[in-house]
Protein backbone atom coordinates (compact mmCIF):
# COMPACT_ATOMS: atom_id res chain seq x y z
CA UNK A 1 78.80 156.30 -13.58
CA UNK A 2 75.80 158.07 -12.59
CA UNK A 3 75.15 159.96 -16.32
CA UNK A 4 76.14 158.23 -18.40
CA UNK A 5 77.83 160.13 -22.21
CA UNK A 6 76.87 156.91 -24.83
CA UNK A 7 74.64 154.52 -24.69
CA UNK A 8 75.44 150.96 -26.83
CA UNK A 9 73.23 149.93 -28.80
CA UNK A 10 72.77 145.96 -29.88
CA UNK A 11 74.36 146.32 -33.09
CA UNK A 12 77.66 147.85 -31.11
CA UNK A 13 76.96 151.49 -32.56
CA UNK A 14 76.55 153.68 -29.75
CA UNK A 15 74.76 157.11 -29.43
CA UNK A 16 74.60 160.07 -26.66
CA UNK A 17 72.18 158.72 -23.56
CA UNK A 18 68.98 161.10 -23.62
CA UNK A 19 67.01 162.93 -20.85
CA UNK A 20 64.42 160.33 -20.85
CA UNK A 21 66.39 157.32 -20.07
CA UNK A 22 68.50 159.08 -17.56
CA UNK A 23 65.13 160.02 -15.62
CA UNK A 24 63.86 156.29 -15.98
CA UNK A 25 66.98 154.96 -15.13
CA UNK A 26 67.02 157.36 -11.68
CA UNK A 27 63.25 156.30 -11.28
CA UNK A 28 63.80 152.79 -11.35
CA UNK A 29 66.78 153.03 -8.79
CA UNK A 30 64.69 155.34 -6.75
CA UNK A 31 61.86 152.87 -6.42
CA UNK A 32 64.20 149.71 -6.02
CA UNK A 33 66.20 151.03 -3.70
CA UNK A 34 64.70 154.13 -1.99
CA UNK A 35 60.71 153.45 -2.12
CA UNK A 36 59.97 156.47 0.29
CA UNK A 37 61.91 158.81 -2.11
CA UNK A 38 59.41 157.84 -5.49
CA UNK A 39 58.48 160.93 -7.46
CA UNK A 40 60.60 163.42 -5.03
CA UNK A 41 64.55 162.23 -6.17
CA UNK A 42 64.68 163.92 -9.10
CA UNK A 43 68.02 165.00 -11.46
CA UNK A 44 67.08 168.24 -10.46
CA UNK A 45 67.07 167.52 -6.72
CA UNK A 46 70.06 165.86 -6.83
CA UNK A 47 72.20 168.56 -8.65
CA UNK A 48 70.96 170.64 -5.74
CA UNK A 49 72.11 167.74 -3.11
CA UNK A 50 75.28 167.42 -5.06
CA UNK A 51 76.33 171.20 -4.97
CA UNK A 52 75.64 171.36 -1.27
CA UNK A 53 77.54 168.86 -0.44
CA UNK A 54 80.54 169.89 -2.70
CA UNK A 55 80.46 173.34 -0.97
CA UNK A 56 80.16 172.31 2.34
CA UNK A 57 83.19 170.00 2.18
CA UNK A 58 84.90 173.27 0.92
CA UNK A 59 84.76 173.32 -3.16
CA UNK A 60 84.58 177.14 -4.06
CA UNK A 61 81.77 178.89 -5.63
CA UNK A 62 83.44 178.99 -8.87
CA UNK A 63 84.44 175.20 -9.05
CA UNK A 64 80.77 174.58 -8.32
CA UNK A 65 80.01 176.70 -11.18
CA UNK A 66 81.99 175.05 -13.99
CA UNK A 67 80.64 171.27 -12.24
CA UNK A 68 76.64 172.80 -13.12
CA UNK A 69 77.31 174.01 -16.18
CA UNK A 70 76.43 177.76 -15.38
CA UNK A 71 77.25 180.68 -17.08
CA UNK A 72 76.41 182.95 -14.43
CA UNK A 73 78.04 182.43 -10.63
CA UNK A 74 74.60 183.25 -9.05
CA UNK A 75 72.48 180.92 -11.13
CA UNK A 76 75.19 178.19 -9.39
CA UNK A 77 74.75 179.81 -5.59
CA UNK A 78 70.82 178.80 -6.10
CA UNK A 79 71.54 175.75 -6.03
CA UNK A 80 73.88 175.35 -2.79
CA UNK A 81 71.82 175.32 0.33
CA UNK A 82 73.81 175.55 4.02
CA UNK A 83 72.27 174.53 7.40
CA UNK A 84 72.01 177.82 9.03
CA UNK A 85 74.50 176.43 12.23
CA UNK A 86 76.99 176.28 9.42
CA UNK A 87 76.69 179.61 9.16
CA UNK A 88 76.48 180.48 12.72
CA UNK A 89 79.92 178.31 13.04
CA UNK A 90 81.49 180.40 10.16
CA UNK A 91 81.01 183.54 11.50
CA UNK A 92 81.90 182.30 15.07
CA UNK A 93 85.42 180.87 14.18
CA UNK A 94 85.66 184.17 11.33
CA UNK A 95 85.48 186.23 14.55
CA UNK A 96 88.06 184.19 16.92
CA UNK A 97 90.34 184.10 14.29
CA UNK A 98 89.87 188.46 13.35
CA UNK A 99 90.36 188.62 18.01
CA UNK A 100 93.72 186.39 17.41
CA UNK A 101 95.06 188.83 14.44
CA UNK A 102 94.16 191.68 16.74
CA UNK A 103 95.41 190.75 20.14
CA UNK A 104 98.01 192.97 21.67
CA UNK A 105 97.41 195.90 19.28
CA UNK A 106 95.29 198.21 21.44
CA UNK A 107 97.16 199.26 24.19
């Protein structure tokens, strides 16, 4: 698991994981295993990643919404970012599909 709920401690009692050691723990991955990344892989950068991703493989605003945490549906579109062809191919196959639905009506 990426974040982590509890963290055990060495007695066995356990406590909630803070922002501090889930920013050290994504620093020291970052620098073990993605040296060219240090200081610009942030939480922050990846909740942005993550909810790109999730959209463009077709999860809907409001899914997105209740995965962030937002209250607010366009606090969660700020942090989905689309390559602009995927745009361009939306609108493209938007329009064949609207010339399909209309073919054969004007006559």
């Amino acid at each position: 698991m990426l974040f982590l709920s509890e963290r055990k401690n060495t007695d066995g009692s356990a406590r909630r994981v803070g922002d501090d050691a889930l920013r050290n723990g994504l620093d020291n991955a970052v620098e073990a295993h993605l040296p060219g990344w240090t200081d610009k892989l942030t939480p922050h950068a990846l909740r942005h990643f993550c909810a790109s991703q999730l959209y463009g493989n077709g999860l809907d605003l409001i899914a997105i919404q209740e995965v962030l945490g937002h209250s607010w549906i366009a606090t969660a579109m700020r942090y989905i970012h689309v390559q602009q062809t995927w745009v361009e191919d939306a609108w493209v196959a938007g329009m064949e599909r609207a010339a399909k639905r209309l073919e054969g009506l004007a006559r």
